[in-house]
N, C-alpha and C. Protein backbone atom coordinates (compact mmCIF):
# COMPACT_ATOMS: atom_id res chain seq x y z
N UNK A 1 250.94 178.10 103.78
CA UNK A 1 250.20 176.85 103.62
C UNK A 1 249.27 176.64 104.80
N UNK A 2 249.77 177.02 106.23
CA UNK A 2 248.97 176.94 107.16
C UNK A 2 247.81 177.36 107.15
N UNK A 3 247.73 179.07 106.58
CA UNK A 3 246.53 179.85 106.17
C UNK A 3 245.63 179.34 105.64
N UNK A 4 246.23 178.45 104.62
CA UNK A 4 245.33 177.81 103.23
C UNK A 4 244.45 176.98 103.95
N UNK A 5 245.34 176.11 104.62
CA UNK A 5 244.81 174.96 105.39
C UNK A 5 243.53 175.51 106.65
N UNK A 6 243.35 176.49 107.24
CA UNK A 6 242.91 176.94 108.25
C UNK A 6 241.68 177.43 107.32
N UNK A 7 241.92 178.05 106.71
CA UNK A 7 240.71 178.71 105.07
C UNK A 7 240.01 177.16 104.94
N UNK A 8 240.86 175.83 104.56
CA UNK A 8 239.95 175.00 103.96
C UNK A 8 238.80 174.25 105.44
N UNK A 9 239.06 174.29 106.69
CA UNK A 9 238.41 173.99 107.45
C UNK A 9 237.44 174.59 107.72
N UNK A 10 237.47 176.17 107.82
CA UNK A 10 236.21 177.41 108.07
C UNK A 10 235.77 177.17 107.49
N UNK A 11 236.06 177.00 105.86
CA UNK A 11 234.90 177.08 104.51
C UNK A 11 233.95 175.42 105.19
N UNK A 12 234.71 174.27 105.07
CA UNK A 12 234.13 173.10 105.45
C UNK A 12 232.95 173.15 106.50
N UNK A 13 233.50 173.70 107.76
CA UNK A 13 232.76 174.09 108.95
C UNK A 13 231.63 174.72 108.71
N UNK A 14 231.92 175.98 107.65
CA UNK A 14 230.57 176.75 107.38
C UNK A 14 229.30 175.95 106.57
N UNK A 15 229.74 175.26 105.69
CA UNK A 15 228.78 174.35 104.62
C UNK A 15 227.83 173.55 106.14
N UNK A 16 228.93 172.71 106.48
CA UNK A 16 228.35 171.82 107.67
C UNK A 16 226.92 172.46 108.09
N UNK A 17 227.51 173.97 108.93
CA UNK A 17 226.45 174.64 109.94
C UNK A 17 225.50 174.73 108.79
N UNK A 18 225.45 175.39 107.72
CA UNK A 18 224.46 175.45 106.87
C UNK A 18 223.54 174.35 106.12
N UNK A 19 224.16 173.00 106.55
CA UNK A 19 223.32 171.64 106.15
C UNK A 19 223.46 172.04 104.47
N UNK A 20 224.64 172.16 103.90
CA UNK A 20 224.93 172.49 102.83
C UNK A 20 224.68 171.01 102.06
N UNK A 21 223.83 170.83 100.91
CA UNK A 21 223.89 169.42 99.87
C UNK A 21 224.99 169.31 99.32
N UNK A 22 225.13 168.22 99.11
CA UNK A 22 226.56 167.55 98.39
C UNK A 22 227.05 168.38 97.13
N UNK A 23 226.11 168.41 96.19
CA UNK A 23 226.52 169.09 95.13
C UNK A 23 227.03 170.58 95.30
N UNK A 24 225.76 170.83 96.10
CA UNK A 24 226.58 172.49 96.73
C UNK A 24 227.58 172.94 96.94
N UNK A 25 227.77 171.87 98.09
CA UNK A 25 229.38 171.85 98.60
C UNK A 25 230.08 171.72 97.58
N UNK A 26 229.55 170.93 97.25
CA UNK A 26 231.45 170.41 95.79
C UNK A 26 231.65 171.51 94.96
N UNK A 27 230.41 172.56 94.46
CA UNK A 27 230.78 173.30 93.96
C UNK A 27 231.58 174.33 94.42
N UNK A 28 231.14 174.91 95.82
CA UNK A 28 231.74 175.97 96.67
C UNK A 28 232.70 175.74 96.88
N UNK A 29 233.18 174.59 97.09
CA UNK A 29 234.69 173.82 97.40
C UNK A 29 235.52 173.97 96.26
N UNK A 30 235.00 173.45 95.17
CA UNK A 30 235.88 173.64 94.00
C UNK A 30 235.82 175.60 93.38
N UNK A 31 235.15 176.28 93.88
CA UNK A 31 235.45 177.62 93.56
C UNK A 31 236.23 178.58 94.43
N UNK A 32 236.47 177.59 95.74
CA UNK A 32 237.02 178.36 96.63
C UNK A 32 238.40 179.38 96.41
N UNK A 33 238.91 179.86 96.85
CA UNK A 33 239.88 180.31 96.53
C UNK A 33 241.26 179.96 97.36
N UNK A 34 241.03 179.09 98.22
CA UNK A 34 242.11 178.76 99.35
C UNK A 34 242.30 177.19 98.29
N UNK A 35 241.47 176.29 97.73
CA UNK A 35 241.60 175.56 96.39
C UNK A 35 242.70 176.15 95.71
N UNK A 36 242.59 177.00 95.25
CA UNK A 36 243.40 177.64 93.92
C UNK A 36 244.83 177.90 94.49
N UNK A 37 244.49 177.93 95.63
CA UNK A 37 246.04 178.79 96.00
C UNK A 37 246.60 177.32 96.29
N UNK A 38 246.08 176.29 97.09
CA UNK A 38 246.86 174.94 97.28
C UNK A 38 247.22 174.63 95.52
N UNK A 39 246.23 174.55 94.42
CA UNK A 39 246.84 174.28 93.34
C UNK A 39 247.81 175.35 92.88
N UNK A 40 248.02 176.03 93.06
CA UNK A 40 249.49 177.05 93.11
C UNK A 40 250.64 176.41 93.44
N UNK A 41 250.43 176.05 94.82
CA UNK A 41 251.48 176.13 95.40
C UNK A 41 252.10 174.43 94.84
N UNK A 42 251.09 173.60 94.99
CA UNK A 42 251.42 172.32 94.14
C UNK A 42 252.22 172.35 93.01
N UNK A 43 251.92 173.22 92.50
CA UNK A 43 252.36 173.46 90.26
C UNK A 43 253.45 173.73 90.99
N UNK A 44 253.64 175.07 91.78
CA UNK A 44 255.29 175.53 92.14
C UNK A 44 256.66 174.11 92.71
N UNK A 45 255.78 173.59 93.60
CA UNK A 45 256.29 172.53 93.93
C UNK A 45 257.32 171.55 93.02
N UNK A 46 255.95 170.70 92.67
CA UNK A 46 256.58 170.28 91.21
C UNK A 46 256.98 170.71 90.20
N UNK A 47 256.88 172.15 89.68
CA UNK A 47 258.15 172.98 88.81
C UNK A 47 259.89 172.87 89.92
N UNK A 48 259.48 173.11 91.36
CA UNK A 48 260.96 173.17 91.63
C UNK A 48 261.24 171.65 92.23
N UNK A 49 260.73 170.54 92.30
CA UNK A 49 261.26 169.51 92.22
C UNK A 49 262.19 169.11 91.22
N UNK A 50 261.63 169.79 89.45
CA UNK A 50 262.50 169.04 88.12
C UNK A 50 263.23 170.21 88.45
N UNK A 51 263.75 170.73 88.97
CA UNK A 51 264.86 171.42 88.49
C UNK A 51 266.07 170.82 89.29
N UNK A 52 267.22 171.49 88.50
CA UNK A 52 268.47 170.64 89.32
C UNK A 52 269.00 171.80 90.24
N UNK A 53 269.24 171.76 91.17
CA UNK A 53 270.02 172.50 92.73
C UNK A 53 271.06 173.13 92.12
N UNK A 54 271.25 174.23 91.75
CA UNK A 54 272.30 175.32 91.65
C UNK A 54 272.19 175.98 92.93
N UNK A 55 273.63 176.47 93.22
CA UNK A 55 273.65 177.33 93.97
C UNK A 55 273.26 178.86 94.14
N UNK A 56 272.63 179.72 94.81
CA UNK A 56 271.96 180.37 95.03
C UNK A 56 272.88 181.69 94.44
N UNK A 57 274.07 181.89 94.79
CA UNK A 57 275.37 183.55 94.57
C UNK A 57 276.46 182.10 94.04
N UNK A 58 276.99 182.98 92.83
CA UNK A 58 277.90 182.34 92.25
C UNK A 58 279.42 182.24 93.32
N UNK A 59 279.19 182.36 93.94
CA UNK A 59 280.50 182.01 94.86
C UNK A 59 280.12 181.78 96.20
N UNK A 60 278.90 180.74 96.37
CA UNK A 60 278.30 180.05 97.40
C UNK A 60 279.08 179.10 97.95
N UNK A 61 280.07 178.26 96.61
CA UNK A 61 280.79 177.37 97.28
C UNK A 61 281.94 177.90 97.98
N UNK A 62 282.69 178.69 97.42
CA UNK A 62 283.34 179.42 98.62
C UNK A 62 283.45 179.89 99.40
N UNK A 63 282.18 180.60 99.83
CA UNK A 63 281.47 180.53 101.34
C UNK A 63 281.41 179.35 101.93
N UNK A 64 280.87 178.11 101.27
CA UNK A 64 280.22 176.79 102.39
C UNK A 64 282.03 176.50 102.82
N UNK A 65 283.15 176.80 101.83
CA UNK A 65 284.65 176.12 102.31
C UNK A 65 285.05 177.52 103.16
N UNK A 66 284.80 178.56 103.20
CA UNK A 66 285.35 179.52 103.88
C UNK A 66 284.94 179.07 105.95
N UNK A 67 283.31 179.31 105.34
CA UNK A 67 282.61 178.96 106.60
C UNK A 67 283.20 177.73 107.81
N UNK A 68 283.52 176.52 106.51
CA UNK A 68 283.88 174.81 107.26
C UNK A 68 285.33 175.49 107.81
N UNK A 69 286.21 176.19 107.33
CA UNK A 69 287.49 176.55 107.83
C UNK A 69 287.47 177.52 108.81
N UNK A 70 286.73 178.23 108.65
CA UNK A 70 286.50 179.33 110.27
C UNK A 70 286.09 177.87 111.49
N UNK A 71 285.07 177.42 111.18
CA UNK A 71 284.69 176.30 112.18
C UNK A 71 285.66 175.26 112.48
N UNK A 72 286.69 174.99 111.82
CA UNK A 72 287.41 174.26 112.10
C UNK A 72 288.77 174.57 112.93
N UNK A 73 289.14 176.39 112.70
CA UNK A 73 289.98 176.77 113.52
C UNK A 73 289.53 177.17 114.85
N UNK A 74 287.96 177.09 115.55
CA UNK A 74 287.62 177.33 116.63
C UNK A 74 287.96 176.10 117.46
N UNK A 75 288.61 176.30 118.63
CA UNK A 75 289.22 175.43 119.59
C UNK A 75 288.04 174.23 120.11
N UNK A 76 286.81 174.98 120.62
CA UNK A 76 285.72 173.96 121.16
C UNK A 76 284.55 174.88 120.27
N UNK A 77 284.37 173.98 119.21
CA UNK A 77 282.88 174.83 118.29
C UNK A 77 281.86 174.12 119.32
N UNK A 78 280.80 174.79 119.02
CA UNK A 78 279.45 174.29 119.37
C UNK A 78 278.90 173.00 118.94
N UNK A 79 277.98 173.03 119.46
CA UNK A 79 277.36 171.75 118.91
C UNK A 79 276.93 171.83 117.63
N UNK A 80 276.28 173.54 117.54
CA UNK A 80 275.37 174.38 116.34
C UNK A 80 276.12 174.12 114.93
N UNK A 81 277.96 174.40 115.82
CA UNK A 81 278.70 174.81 114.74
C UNK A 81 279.15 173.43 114.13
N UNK A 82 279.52 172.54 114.88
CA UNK A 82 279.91 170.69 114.62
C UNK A 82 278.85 170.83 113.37
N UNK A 83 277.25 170.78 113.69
CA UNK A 83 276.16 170.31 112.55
C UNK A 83 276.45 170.64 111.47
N UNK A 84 276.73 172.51 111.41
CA UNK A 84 276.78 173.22 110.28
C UNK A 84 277.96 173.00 109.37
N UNK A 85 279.09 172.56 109.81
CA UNK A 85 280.33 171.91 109.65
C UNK A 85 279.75 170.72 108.87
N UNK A 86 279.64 170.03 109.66
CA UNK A 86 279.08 168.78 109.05
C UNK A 86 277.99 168.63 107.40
N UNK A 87 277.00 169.36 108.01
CA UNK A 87 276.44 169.55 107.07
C UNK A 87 276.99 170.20 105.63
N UNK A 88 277.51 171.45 105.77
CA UNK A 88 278.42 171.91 104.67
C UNK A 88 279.25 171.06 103.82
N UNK A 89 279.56 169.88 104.94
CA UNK A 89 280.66 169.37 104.02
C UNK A 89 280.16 168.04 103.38
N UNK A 90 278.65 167.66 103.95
CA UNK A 90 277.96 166.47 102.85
C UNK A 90 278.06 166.44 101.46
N UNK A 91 277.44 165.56 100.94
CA UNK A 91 277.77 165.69 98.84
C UNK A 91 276.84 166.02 98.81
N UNK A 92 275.54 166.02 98.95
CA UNK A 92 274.64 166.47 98.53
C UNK A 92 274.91 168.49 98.41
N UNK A 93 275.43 168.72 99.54
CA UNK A 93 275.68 170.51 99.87
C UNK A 93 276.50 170.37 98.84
N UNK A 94 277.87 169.81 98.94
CA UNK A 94 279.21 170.48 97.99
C UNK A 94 278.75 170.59 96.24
């Protein structure tokens, strides 16, 4: 996305130096190709917004409870490990 974004400023910048007319621009803008790829990545977006959160390997959840129980038999976990603990064991994760 950064790329895209860095693409849509050069292209902008270049019209500028060239005292490019309005219509010009809008067209070059709308043919660009760093355009197309932000509308890509948009459509993808909102395709994986409607979907509902399955887990990734069918025995993910037994990893996230394997993982919380290794962390919980360490005497002084980390701070890293407290989060990841934590986190694992939110509703949204389980």
């Amino acid at each position: 996305v950064s790329e895209v974004l860095s693409g849509v400023v050069e292209d902008v910048g270049r019209a500028v130096h060239r005292n490019v007319s309005g219509a010009q621009l809008l067209q070059e803008l709308l043919n660009a190709p760093w355009l197309h790829a932000l509308l890509k990545i948009h459509e993808c977006l909102v395709q994986f917004q409607r979907l509902t959160p399955s887990p990734i390997l069918p025995h993910a959840s037994g990893l996230s409870h394997e993982i919380m129980s290794v962390i919980q038999e360490v005497p002084h976990p980390s701070a890293e490990a407290r989060e990841l603990h934590s986190l694992l064991s939110s509703p949204h994760i389980q």
